[in-house]
C-alpha atoms as a PDB file:
ATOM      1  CA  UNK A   1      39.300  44.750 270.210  1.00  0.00           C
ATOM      2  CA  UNK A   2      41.211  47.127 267.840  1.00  0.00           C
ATOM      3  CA  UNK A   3      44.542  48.995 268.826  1.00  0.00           C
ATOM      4  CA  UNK A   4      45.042  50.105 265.564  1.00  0.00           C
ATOM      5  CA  UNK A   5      42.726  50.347 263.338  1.00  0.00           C
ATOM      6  CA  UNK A   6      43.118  50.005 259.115  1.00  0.00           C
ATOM      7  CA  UNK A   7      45.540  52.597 258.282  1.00  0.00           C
ATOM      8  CA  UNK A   8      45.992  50.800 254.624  1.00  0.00           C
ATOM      9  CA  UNK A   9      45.703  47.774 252.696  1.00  0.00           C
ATOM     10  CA  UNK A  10      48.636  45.846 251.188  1.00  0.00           C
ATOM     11  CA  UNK A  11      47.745  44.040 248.363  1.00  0.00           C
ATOM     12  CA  UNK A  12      44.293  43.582 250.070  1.00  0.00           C
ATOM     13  CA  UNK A  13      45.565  42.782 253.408  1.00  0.00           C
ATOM     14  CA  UNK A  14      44.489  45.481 255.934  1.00  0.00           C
ATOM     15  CA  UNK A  15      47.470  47.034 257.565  1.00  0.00           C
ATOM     16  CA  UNK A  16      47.031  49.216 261.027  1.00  0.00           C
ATOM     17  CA  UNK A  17      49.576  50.995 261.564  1.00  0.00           C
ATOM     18  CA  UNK A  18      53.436  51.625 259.170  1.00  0.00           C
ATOM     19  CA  UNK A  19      56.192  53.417 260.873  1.00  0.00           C
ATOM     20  CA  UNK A  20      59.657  54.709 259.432  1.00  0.00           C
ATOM     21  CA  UNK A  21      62.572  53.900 261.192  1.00  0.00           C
ATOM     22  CA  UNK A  22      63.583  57.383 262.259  1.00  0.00           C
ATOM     23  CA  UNK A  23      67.716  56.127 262.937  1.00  0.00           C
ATOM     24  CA  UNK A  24      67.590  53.764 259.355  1.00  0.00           C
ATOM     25  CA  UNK A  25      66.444  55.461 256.142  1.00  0.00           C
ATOM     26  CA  UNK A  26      64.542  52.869 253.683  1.00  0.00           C
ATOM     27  CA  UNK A  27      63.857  50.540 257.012  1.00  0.00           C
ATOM     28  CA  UNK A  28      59.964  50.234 257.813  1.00  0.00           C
ATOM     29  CA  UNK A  29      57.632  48.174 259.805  1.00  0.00           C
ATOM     30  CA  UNK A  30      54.199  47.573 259.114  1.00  0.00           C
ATOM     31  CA  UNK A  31      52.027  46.082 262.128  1.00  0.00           C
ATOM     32  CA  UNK A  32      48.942  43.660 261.217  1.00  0.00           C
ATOM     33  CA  UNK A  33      46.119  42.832 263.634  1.00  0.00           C
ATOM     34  CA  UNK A  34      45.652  39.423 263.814  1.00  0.00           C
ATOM     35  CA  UNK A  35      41.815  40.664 263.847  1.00  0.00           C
ATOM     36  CA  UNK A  36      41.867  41.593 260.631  1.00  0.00           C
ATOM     37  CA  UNK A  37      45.190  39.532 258.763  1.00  0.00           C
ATOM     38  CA  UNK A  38      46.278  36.654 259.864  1.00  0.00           C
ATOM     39  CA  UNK A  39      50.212  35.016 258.796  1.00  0.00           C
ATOM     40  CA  UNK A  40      49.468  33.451 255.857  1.00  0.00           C
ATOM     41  CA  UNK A  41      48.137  36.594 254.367  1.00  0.00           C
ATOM     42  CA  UNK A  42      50.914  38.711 255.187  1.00  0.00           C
ATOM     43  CA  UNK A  43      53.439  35.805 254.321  1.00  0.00           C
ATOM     44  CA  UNK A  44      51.610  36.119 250.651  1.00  0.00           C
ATOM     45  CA  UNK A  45      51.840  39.827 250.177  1.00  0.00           C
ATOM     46  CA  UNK A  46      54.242  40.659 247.052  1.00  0.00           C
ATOM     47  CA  UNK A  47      56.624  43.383 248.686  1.00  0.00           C
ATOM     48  CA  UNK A  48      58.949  43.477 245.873  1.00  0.00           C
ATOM     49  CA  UNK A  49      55.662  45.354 243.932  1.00  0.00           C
ATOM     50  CA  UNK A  50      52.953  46.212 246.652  1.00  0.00           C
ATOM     51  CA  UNK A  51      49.568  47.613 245.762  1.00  0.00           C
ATOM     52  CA  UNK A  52      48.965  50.275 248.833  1.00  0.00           C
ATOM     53  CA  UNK A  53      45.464  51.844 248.981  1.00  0.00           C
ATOM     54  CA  UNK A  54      45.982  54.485 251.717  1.00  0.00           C
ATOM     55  CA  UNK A  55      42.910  54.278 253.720  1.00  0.00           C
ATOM     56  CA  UNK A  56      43.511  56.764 256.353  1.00  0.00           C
ATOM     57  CA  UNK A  57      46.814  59.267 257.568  1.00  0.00           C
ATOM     58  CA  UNK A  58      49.272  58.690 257.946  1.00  0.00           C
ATOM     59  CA  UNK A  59      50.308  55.815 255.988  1.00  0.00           C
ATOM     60  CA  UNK A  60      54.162  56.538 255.527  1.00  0.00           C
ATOM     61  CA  UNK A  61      54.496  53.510 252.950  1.00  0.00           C
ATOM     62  CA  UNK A  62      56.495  55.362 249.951  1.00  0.00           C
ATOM     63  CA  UNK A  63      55.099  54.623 246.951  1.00  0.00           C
ATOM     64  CA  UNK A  64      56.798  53.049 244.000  1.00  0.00           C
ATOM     65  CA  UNK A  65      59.071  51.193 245.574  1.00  0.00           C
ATOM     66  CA  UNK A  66      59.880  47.570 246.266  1.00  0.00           C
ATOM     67  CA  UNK A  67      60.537  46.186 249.713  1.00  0.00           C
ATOM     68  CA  UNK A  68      62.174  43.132 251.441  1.00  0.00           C
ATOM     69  CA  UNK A  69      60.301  41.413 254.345  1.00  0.00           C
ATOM     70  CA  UNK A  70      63.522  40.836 257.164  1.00  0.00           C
ATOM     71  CA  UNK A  71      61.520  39.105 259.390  1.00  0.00           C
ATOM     72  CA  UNK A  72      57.756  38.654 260.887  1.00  0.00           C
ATOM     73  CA  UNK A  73      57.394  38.837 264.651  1.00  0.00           C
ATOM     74  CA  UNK A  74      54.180  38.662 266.522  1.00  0.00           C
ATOM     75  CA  UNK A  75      53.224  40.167 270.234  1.00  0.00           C
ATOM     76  CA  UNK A  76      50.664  38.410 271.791  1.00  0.00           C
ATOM     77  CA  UNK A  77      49.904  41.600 274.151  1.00  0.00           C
ATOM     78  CA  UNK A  78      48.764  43.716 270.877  1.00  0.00           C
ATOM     79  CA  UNK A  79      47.792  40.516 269.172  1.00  0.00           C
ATOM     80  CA  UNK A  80      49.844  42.052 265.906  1.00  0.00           C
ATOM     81  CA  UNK A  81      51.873  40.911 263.635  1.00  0.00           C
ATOM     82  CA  UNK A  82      55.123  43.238 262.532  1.00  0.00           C
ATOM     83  CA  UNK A  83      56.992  42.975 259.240  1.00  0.00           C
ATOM     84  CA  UNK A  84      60.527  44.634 259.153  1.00  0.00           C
ATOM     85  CA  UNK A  85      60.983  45.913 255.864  1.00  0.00           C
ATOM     86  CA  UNK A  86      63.749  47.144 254.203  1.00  0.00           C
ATOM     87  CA  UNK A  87      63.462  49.239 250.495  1.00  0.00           C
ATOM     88  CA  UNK A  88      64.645  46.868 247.852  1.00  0.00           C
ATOM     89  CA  UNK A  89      64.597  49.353 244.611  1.00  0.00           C
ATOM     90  CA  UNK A  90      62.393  51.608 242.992  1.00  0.00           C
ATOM     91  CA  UNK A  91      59.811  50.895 240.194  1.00  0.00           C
ATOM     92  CA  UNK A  92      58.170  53.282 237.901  1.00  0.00           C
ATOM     93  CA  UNK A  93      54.956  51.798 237.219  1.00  0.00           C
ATOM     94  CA  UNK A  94      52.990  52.383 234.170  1.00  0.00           C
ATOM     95  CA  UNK A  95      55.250  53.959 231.572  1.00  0.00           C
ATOM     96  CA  UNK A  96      53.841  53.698 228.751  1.00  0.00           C
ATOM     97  CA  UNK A  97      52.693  57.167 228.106  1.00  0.00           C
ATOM     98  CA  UNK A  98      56.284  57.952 228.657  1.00  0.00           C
ATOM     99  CA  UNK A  99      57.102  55.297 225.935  1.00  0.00           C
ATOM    100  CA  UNK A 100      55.133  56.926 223.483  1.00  0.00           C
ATOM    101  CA  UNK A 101      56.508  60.589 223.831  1.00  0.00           C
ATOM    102  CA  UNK A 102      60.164  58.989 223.803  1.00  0.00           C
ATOM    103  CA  UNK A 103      58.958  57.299 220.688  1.00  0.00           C
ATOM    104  CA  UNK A 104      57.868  60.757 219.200  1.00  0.00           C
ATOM    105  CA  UNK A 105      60.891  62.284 220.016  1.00  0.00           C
ATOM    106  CA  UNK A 106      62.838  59.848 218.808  1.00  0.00           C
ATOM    107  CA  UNK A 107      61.001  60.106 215.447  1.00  0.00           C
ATOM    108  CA  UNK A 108      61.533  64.270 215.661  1.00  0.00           C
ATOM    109  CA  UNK A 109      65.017  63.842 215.863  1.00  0.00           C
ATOM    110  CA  UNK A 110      65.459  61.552 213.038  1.00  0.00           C
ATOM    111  CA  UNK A 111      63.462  63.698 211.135  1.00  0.00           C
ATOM    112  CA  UNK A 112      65.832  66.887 212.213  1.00  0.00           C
ATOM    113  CA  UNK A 113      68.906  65.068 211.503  1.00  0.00           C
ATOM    114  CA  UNK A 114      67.641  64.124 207.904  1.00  0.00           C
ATOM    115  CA  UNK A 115      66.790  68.190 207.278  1.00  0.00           C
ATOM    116  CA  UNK A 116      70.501  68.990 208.707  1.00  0.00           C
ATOM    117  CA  UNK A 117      71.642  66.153 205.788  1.00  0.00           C
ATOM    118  CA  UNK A 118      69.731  67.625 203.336  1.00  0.00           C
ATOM    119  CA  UNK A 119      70.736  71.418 204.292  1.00  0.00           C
ATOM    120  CA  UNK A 120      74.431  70.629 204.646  1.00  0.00           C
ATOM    121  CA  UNK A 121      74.295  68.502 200.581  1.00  0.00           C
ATOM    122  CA  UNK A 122      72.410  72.248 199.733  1.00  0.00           C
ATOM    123  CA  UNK A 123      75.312  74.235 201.659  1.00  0.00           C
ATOM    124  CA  UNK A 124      78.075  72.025 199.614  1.00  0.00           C
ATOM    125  CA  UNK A 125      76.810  72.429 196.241  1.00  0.00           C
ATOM    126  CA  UNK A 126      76.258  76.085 196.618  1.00  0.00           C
ATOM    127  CA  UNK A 127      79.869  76.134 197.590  1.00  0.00           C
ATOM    128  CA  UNK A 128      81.100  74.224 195.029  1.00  0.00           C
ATOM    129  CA  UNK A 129      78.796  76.381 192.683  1.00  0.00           C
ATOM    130  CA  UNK A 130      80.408  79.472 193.977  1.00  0.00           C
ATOM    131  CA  UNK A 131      83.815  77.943 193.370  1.00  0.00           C
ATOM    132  CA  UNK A 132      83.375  77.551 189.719  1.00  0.00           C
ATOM    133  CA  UNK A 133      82.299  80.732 189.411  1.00  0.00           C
ATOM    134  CA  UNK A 134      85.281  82.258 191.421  1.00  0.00           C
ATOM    135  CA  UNK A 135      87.361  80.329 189.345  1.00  0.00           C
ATOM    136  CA  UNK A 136      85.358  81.045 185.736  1.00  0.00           C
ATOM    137  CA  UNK A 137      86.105  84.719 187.082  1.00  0.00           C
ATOM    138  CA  UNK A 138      89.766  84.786 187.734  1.00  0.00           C
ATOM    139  CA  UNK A 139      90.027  83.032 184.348  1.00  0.00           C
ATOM    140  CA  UNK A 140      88.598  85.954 182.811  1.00  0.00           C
ATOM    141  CA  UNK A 141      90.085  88.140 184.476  1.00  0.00           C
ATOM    142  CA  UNK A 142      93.248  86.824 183.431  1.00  0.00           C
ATOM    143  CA  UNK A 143      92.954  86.849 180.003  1.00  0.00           C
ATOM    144  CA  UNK A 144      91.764  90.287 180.230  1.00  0.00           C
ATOM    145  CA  UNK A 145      95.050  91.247 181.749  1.00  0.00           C
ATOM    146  CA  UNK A 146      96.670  89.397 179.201  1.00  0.00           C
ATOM    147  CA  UNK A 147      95.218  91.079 176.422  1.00  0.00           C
ATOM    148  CA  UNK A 148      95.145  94.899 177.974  1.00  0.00           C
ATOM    149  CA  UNK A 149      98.357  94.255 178.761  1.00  0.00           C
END
């Protein structure tokens, strides 16, 4: 007979019951019936990338993170195993639509920066253009002093 139930499946494996350690943050435990898992099962679960389908509340499992099995104990009065886990890092899953809109951004930018370029070899020549002319001007001015004078 059940105590727990299937609160979730771990990579397949039904899971009855996961608890949070209230006193250690990232610490969890995750209790298997023997009913419905047995050790070798559990001992082939992938915690460094689990695939939790949450089949009923709560199931306090973060997702997107990687875990560490500590250690496997069994009671033989619940007939459960327990799996002391401890978060190992995060992972972010699929990314590549994220990938993509770096990509266009990237591409954005690089077009920006060559406008900027462009725009700045404009500014310069204007400035040298205005230059000359300052230059042509006082020139002519000169000589008109020269000759009124």
């Amino acid at each position: 007979m059940s105590h727990y139930g299937i609160c979730a499946k771990i990579n397949g494996v039904p899971c009855g019951l996961i608890l949070r350690d209230p006193m250690w943050n990232g610490r969890y435990q995750a209790v298997f019936e023997r009913e419905f898992a047995s050790l070798e099962e559990i001992e082939a679960i992938d915690w460094a990338r689990p695939e939790v389908e949450v089949v009923k509340e709560p199931a306090v499992l973060p997702e997107g993170f990687g875990f560490e099995a500590v250690r496997i104990t069994y009671d033989s009065g619940t007939r459960a195993y327990t799996v002391e886990l401890n978060t190992a890092e995060q992972f972010l899953g699929d990314v590549s639509g994220y990938q993509a809109q770096v990509a266009e951004l990237r591409e954005q930018a690089a077009s920006a920066q060559a406008r900027a370029e462009e725009m700045a070899g404009q500014v310069s020549e204007a400035l040298q253009d205005a230059e000359e002319r300052d230059a042509a001007l006082a020139a002519a001015y000169e000589k008109g002093v020269e000759s009124n004078g």
